[in-house]
C-alpha atoms as a PDB file:
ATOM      1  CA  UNK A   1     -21.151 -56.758  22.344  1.00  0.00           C
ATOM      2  CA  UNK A   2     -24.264 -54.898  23.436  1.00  0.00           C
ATOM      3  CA  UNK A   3     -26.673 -53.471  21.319  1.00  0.00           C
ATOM      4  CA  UNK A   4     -25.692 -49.903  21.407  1.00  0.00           C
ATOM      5  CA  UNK A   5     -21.975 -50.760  20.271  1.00  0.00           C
ATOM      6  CA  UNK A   6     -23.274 -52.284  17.242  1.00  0.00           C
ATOM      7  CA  UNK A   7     -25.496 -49.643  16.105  1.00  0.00           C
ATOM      8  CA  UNK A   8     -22.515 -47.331  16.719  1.00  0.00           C
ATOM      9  CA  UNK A   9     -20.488 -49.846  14.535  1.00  0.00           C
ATOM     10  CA  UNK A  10     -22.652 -49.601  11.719  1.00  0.00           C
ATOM     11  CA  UNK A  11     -23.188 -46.108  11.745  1.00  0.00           C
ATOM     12  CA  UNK A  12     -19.131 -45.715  11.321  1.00  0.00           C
ATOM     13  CA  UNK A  13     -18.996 -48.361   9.011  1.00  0.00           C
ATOM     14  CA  UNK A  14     -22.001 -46.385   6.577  1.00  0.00           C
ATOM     15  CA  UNK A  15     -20.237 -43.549   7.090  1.00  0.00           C
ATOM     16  CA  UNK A  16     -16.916 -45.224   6.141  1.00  0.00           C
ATOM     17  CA  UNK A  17     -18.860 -45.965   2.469  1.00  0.00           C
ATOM     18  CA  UNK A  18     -20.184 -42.999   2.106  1.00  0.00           C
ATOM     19  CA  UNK A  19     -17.233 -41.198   2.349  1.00  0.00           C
ATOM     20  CA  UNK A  20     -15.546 -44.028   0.114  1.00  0.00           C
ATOM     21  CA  UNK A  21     -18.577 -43.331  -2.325  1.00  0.00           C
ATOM     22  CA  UNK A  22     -17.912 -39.592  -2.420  1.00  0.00           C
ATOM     23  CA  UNK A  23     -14.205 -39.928  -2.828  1.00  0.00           C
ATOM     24  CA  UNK A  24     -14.931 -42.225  -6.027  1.00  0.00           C
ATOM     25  CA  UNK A  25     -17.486 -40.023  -7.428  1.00  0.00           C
ATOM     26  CA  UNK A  26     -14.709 -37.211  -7.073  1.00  0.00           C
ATOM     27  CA  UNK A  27     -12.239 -39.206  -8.800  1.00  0.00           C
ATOM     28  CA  UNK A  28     -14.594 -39.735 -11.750  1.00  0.00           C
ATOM     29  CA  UNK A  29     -16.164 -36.398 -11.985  1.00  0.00           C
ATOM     30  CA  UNK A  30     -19.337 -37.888 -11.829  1.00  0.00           C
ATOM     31  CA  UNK A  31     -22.674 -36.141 -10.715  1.00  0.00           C
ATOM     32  CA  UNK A  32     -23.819 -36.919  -6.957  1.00  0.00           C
ATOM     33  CA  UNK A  33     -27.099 -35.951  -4.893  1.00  0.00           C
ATOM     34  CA  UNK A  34     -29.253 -34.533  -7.233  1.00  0.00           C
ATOM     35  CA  UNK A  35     -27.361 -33.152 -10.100  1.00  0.00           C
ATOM     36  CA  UNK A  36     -24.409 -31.091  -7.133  1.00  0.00           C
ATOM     37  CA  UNK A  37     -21.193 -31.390  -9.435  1.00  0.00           C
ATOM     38  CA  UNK A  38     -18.160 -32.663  -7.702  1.00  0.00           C
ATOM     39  CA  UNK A  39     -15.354 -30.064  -8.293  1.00  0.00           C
ATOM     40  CA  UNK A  40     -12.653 -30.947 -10.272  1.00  0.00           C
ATOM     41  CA  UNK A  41      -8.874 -29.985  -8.144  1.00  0.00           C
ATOM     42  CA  UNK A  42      -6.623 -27.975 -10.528  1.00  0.00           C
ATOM     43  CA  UNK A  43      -3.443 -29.783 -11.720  1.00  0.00           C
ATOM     44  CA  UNK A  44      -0.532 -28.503  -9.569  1.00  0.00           C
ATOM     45  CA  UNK A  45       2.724 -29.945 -11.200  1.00  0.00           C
ATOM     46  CA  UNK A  46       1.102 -33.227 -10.724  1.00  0.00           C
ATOM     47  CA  UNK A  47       0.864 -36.228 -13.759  1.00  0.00           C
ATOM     48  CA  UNK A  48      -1.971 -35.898 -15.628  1.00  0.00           C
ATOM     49  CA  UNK A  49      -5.030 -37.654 -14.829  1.00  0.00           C
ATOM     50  CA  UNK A  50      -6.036 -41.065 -17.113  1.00  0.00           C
ATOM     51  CA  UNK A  51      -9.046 -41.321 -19.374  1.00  0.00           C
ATOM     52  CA  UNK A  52     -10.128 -44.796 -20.189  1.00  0.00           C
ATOM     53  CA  UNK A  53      -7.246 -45.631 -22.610  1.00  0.00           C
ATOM     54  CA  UNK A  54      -3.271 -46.714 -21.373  1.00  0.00           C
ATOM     55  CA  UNK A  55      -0.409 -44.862 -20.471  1.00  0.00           C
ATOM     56  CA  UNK A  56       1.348 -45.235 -23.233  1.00  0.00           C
ATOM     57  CA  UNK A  57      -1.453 -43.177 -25.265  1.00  0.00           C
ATOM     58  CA  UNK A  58      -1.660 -39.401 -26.052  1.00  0.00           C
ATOM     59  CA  UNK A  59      -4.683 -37.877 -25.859  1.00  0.00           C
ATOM     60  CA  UNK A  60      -5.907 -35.307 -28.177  1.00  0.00           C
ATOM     61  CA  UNK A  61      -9.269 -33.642 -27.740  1.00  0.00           C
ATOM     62  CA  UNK A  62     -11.331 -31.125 -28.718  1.00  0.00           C
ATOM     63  CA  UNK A  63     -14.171 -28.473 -27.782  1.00  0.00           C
ATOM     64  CA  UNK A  64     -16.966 -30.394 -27.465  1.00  0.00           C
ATOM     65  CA  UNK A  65     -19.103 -28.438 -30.518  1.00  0.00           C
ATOM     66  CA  UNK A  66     -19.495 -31.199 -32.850  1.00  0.00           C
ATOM     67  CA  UNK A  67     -21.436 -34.487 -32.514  1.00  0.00           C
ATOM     68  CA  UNK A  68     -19.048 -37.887 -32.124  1.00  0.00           C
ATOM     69  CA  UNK A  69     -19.767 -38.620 -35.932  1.00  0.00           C
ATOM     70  CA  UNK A  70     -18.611 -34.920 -37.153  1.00  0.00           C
ATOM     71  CA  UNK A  71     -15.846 -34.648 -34.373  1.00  0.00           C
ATOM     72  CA  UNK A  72     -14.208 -38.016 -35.226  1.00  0.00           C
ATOM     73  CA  UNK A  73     -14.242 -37.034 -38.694  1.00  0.00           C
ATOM     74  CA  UNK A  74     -12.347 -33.914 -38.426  1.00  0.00           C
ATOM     75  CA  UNK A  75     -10.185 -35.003 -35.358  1.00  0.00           C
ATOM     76  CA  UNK A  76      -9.477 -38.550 -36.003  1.00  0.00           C
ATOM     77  CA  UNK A  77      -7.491 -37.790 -39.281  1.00  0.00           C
ATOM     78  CA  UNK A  78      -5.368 -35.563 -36.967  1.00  0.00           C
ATOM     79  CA  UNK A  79      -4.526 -38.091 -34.294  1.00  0.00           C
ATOM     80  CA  UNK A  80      -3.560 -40.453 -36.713  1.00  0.00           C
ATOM     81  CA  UNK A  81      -0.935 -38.571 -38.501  1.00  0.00           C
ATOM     82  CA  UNK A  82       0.170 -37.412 -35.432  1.00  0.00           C
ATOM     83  CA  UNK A  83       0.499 -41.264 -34.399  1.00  0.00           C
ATOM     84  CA  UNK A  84       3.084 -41.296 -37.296  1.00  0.00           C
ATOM     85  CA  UNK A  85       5.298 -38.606 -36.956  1.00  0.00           C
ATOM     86  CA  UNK A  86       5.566 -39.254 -33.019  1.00  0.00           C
ATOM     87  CA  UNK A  87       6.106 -42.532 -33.285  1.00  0.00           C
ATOM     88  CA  UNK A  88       3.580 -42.734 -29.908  1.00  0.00           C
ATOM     89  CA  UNK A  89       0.013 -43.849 -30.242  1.00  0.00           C
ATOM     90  CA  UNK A  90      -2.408 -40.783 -30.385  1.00  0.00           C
ATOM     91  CA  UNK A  91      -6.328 -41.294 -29.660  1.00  0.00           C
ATOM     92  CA  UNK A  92      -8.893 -38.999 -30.221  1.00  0.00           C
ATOM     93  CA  UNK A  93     -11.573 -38.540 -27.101  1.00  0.00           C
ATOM     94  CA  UNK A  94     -14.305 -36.564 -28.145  1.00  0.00           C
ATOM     95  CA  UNK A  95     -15.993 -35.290 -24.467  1.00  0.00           C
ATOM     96  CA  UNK A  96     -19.394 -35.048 -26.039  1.00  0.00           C
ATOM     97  CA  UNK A  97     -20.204 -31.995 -23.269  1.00  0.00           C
ATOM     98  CA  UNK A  98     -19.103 -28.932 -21.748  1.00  0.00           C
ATOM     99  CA  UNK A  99     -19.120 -30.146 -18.072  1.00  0.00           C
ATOM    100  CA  UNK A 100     -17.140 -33.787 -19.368  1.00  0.00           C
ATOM    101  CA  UNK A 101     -15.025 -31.707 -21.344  1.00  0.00           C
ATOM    102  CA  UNK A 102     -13.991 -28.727 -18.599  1.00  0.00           C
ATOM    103  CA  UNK A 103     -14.078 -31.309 -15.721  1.00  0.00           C
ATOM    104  CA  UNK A 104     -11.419 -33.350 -17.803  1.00  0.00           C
ATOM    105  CA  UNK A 105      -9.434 -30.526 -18.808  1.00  0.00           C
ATOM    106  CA  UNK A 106      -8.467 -29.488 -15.720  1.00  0.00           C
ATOM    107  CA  UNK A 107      -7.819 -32.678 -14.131  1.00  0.00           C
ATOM    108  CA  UNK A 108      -4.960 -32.550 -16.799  1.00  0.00           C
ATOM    109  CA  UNK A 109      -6.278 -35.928 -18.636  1.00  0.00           C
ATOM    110  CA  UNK A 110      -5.812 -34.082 -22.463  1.00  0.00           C
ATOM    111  CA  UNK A 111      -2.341 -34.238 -24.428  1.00  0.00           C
ATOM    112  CA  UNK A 112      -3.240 -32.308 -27.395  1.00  0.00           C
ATOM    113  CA  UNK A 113      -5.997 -30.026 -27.697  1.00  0.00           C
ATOM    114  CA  UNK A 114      -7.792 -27.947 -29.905  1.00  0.00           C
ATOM    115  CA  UNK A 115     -10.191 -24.929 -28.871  1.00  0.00           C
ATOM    116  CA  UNK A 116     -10.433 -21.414 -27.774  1.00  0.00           C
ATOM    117  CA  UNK A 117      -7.454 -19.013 -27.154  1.00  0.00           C
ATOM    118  CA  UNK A 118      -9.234 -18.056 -23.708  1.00  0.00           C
ATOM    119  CA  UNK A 119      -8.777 -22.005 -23.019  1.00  0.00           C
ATOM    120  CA  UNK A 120      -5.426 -22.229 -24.516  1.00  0.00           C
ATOM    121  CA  UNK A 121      -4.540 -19.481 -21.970  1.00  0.00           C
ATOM    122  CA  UNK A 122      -5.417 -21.148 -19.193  1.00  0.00           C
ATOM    123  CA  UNK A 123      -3.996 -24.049 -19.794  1.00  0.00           C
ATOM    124  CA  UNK A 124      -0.639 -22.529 -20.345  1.00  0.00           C
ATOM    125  CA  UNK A 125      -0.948 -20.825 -17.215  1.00  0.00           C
ATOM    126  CA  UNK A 126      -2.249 -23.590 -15.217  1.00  0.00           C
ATOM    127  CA  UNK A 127      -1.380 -27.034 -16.899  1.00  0.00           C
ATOM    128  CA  UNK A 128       1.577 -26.945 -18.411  1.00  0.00           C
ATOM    129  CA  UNK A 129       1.130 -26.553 -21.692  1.00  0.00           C
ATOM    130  CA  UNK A 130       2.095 -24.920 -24.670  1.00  0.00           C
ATOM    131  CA  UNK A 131       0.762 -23.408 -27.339  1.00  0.00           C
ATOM    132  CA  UNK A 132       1.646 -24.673 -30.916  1.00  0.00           C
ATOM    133  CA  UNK A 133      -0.391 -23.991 -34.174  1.00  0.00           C
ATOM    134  CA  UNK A 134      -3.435 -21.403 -34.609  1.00  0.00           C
ATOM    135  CA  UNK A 135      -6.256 -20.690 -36.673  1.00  0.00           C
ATOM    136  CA  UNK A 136      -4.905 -17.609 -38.645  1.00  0.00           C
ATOM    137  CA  UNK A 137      -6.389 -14.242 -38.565  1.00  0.00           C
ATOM    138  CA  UNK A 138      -8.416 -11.726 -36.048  1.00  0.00           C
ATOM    139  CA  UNK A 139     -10.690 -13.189 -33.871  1.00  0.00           C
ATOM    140  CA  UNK A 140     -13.155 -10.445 -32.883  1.00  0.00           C
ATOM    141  CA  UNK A 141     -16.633 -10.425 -31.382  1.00  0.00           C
ATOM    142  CA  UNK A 142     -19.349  -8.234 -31.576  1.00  0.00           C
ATOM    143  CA  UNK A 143     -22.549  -7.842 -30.029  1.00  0.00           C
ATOM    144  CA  UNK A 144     -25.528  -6.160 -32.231  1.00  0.00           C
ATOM    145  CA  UNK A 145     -29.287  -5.110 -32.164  1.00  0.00           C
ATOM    146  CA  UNK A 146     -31.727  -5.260 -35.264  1.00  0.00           C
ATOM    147  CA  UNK A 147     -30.843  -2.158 -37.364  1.00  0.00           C
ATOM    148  CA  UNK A 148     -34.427   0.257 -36.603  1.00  0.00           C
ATOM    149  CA  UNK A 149     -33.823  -0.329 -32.863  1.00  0.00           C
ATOM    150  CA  UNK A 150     -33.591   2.949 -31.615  1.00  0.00           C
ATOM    151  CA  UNK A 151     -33.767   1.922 -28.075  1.00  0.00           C
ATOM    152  CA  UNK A 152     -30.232   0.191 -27.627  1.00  0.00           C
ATOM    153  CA  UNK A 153     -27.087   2.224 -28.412  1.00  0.00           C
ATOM    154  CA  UNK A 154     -24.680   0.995 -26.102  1.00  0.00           C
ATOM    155  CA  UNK A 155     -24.242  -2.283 -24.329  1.00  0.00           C
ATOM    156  CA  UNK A 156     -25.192  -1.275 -20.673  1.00  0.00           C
ATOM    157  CA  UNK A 157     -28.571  -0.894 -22.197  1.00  0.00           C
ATOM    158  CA  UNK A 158     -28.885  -4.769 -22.843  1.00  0.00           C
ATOM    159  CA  UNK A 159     -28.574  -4.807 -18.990  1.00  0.00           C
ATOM    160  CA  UNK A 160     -32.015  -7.311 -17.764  1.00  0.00           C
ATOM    161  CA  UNK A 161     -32.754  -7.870 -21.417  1.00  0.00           C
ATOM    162  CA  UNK A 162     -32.217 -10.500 -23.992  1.00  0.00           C
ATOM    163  CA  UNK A 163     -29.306 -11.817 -25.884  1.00  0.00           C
ATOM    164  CA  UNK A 164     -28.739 -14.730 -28.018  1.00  0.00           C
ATOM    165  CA  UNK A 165     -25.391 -16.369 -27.494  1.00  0.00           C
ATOM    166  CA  UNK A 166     -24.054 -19.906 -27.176  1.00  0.00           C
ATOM    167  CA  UNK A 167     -24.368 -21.131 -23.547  1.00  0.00           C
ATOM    168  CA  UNK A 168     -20.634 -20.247 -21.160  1.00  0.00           C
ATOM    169  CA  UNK A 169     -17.930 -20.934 -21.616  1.00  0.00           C
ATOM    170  CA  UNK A 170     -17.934 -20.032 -24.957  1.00  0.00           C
ATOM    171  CA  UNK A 171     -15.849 -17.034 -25.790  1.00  0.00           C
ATOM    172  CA  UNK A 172     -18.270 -14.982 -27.104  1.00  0.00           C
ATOM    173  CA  UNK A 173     -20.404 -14.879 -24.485  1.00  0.00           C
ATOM    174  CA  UNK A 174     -17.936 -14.476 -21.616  1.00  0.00           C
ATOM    175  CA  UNK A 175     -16.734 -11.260 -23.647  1.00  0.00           C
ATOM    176  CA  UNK A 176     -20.202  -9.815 -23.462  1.00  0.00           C
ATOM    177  CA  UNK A 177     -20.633 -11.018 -19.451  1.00  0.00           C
ATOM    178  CA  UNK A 178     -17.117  -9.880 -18.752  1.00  0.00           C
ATOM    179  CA  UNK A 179     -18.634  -5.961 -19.642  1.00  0.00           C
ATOM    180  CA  UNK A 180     -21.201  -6.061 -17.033  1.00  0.00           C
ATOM    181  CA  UNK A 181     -18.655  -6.604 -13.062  1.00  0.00           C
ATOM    182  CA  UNK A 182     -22.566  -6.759 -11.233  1.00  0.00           C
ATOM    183  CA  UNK A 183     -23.884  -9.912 -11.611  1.00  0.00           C
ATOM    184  CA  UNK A 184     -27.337  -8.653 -10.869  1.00  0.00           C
ATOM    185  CA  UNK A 185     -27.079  -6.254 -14.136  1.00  0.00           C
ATOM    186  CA  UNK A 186     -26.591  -8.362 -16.797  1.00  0.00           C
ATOM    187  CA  UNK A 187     -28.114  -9.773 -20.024  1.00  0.00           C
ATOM    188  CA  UNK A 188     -30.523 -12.556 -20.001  1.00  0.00           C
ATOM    189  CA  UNK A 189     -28.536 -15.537 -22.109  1.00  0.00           C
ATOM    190  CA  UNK A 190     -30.810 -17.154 -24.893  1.00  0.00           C
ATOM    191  CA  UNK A 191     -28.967 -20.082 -25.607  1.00  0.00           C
ATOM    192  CA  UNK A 192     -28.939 -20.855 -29.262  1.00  0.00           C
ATOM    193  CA  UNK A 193     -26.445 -23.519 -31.175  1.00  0.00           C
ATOM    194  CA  UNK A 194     -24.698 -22.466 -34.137  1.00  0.00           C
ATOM    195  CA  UNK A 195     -23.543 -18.507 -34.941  1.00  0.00           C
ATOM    196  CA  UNK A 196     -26.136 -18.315 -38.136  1.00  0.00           C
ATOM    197  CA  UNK A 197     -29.336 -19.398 -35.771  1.00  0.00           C
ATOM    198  CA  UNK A 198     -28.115 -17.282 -32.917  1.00  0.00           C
ATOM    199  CA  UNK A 199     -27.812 -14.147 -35.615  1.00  0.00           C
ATOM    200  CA  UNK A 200     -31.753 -15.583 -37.020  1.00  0.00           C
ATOM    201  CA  UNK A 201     -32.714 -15.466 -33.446  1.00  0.00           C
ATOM    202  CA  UNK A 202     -32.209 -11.871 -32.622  1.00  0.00           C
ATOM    203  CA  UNK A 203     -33.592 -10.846 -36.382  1.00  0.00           C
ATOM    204  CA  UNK A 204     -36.690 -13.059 -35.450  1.00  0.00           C
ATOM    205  CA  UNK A 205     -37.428 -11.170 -32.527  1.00  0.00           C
ATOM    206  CA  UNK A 206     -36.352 -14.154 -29.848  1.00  0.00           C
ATOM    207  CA  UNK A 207     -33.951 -11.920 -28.101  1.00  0.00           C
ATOM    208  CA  UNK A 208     -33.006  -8.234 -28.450  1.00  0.00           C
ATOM    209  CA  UNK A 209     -29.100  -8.417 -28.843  1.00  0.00           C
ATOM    210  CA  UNK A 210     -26.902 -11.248 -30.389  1.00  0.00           C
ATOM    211  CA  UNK A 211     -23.074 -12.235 -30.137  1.00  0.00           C
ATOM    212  CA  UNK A 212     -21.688 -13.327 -33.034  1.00  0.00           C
ATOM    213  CA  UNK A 213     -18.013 -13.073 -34.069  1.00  0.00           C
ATOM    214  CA  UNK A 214     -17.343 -10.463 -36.629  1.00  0.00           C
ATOM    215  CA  UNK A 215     -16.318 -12.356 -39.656  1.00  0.00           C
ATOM    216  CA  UNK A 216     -19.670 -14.199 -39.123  1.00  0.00           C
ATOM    217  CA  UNK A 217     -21.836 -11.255 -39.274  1.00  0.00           C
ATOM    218  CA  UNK A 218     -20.079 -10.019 -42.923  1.00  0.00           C
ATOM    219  CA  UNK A 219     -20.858 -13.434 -44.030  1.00  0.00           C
ATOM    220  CA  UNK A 220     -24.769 -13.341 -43.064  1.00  0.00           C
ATOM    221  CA  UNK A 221     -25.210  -9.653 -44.391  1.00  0.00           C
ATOM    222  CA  UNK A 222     -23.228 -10.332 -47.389  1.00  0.00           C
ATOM    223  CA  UNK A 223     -26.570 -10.657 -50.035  1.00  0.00           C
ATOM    224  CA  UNK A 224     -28.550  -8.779 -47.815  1.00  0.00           C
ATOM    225  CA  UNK A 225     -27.034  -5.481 -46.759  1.00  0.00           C
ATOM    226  CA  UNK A 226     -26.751  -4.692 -43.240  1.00  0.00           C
ATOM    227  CA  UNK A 227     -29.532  -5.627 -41.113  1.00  0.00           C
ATOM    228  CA  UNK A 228     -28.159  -4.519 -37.759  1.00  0.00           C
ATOM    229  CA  UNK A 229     -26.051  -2.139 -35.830  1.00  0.00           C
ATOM    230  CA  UNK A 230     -23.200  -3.375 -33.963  1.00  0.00           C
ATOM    231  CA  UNK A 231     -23.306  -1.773 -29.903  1.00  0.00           C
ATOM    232  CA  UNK A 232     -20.144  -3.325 -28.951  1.00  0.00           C
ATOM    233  CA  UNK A 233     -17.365  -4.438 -30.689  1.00  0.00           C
ATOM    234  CA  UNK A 234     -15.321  -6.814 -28.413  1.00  0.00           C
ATOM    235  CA  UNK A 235     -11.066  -6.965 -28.149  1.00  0.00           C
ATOM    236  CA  UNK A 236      -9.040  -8.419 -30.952  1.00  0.00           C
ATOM    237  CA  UNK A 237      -8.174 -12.131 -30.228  1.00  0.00           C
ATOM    238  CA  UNK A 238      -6.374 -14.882 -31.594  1.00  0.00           C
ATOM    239  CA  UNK A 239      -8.326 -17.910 -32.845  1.00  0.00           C
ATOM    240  CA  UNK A 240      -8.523 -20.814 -31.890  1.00  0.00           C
ATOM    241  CA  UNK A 241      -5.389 -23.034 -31.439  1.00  0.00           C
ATOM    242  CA  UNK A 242      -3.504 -26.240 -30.513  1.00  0.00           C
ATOM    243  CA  UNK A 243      -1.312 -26.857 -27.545  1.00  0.00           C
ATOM    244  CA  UNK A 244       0.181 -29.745 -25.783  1.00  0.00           C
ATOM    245  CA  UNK A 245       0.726 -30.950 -22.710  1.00  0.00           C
ATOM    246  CA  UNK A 246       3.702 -32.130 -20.283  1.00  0.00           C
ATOM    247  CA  UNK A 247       3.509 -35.519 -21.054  1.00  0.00           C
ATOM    248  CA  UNK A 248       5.046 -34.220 -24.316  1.00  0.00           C
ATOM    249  CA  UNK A 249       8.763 -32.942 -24.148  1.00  0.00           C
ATOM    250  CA  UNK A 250       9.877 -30.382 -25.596  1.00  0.00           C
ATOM    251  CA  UNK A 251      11.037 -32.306 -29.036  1.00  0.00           C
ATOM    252  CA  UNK A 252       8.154 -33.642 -29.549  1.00  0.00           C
ATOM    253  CA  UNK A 253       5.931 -30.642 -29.132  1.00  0.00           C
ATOM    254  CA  UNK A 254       8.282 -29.007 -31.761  1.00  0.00           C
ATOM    255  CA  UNK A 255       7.552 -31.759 -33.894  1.00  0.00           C
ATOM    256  CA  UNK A 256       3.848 -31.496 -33.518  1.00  0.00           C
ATOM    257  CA  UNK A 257       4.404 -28.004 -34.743  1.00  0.00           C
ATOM    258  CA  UNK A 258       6.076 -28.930 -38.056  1.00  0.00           C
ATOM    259  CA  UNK A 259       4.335 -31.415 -38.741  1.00  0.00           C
ATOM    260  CA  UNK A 260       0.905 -29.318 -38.716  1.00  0.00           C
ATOM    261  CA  UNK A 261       2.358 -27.176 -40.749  1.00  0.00           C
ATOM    262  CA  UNK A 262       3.941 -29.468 -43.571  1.00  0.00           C
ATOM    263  CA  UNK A 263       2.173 -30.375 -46.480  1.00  0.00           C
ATOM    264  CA  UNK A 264       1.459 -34.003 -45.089  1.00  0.00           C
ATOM    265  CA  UNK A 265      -0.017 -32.039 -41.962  1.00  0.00           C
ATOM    266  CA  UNK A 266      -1.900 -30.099 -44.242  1.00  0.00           C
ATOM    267  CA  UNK A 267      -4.149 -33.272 -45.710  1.00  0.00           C
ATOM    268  CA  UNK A 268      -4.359 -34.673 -42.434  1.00  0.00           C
ATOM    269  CA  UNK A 269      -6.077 -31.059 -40.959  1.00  0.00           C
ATOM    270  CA  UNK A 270      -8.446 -30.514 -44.224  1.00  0.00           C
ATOM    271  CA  UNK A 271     -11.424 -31.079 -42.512  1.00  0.00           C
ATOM    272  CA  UNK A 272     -10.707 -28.522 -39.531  1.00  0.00           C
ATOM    273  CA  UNK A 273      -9.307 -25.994 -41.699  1.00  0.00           C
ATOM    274  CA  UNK A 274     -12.429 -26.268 -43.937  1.00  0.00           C
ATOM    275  CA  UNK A 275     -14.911 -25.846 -40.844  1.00  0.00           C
ATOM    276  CA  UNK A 276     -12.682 -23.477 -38.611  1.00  0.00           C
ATOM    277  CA  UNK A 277     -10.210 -22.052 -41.260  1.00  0.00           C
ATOM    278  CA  UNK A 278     -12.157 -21.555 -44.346  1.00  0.00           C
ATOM    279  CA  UNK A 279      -9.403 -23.482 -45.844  1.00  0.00           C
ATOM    280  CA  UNK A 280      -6.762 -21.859 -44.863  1.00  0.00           C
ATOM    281  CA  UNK A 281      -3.243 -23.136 -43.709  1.00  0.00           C
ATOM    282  CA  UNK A 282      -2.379 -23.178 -39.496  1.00  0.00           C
ATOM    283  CA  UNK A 283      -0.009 -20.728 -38.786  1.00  0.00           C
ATOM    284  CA  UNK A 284       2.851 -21.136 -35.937  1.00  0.00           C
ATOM    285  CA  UNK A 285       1.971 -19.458 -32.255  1.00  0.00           C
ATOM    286  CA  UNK A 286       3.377 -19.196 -28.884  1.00  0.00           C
ATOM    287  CA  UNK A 287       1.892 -18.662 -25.193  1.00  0.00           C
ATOM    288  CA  UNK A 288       2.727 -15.070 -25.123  1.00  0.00           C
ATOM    289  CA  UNK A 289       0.342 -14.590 -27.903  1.00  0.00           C
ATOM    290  CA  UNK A 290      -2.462 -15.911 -25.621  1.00  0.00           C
ATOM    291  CA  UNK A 291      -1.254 -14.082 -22.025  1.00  0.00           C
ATOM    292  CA  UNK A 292      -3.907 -12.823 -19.886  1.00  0.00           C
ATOM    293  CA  UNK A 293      -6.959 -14.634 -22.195  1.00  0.00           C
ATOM    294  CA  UNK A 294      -7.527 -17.016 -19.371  1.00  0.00           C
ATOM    295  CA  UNK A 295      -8.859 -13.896 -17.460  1.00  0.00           C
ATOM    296  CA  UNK A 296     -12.676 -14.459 -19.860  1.00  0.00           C
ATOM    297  CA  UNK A 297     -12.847 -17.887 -17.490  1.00  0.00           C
ATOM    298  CA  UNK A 298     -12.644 -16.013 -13.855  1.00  0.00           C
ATOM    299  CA  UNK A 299     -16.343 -16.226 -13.345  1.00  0.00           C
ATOM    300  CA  UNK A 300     -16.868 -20.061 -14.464  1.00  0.00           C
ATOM    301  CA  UNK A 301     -16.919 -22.390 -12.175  1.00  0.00           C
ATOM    302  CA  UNK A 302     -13.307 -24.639 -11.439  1.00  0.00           C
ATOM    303  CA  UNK A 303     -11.163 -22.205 -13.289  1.00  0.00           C
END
């Protein structure tokens, strides 16, 4: 074999690997080549995609807001009972970030899940999964300036300037992006962690505007009397919910659903309700409540 034949063998044969490489990276959802995020295909009918743990597992995750010691406190309880009434091993896989948790989601790889409605509507439109049990109550955002601001009256103002807001996708944020259809003329995102330090934020001066959900904002102003004016008040949502996946028949996800909402299920959610429900009980829910909410994701990326 002469020597140009074998350089043209090894160039296939890197090429070969590379391609290998790529295709594994893809599978994983791992980041290649300097941070460029592999996309992540959308489930089409197809078996949902494994996490490290065996078939014979459910999986039941959660929006990754919590660190592994809080989440596995509040989620693990859950999986555990549900362990019991399904008879079927249930684990709980706490993502630990947005782009783990997203990429994940859509491969399918989550059985049970608790988050957003604008989530919950996706995934009933696109995985194959139904809503079960919700947060009770309004869900409704609103975006607000410091009270003596006499510049900003409406939201097209806040156009180029500030806002504090948890980083995309969280709801609140996409309902104040989803106002502005040029991407050139939009607020600048502060990203802040945690409703009462992105409300602090905008009253310390670190942004002009804030999203916070309403309920939040009578909380904070409570003691002090109101602080701000609200500029936009944002559509009337459900909360946040529970749904399951195919790998879950339809007997089963019915019995998810009672047993949430039994007295047993009750002990076993205590922690969530406390954080997410101010103590209150989960109340039934269907897709229809949720139709259309998937429409808050069209601008973020693999949805």
């Amino acid at each position: 074999m002469n020597k140009f034949k074998i350089f043209s063998h090894a160039i296939l044969a890197l090429g070969l690997a590379l391609t290998t490489g790529s295709a594994a990276a893809e599978s994983s959802g791992q980041v290649v080549n300097s941070g460029t995020k592999v996309a992540f295909r959308t489930p089409q009918n197809s078996a949902p995609a494994l996490l490290s743990t065996e078939r014979n597992e459910l999986v039941l995750s959660a929006a990754p807001r919590e660190d592994d010691a809080e989440a596995e406190a509040i989620f693990s309880p859950v999986a555990e009972y549900l362990s019991t009434v399904l008879g079927k091993k249930v684990v709980f896989k706490n993502a630990g970030n947005w782009g783990v948790y997203q990429g994940l989601m859509q491969k399918g790889a989550y059985d049970i899940v608790f988050d957003g409605p604008h989530f919950n509507s996706w995934r009933a439109d696109r995985a194959q999964h139904n809503v079960l049990v919700k947060i009770p109550g309004e869900h409704i955002f609103v975006i607000l300036v410091r009270k003596e601001n006499n510049k900003i009256h409406e939201l097209k103002q806040l156009a180029g300037r500030t806002l504090c807001a948890h980083a995309p996708p969280n709801l609140g944020t996409l309902t104040a992006l989803n106002e502005f259809t040029n991407p050139l003329r939009q607020p600048i995102i502060v990203n802040i962690d945690g409703w009462k330090n992105i409300y602090a934020g905008m009253m310390d001066g670190k942004c002009v505007a804030a999203v916070i959900p309403l309920k939040k904002l009578e909380q904070f102003e409570t003691d002090t009397g109101r602080q701000t004016k609200i500029v936009f008040r944002g559509a009337t949502l459900p909360d946040n919910a529970i749904s399951a996946g195919p790998r879950l028949n339809a007997q089963e996800q019915e019995t998810i659903t009672r047993a949430l909402l039994s007295p047993e299920g009750e002990k076993a959610t205590a922690k969530l309700r406390k954080k997410y429900a101010q103590g209150k009980s989960l109340a039934a829910t269907t897709n229809k409540e949720f139709a259309g909410l998937s429409s808050y994701l069209k601008n973020e990326w693999g949805y």
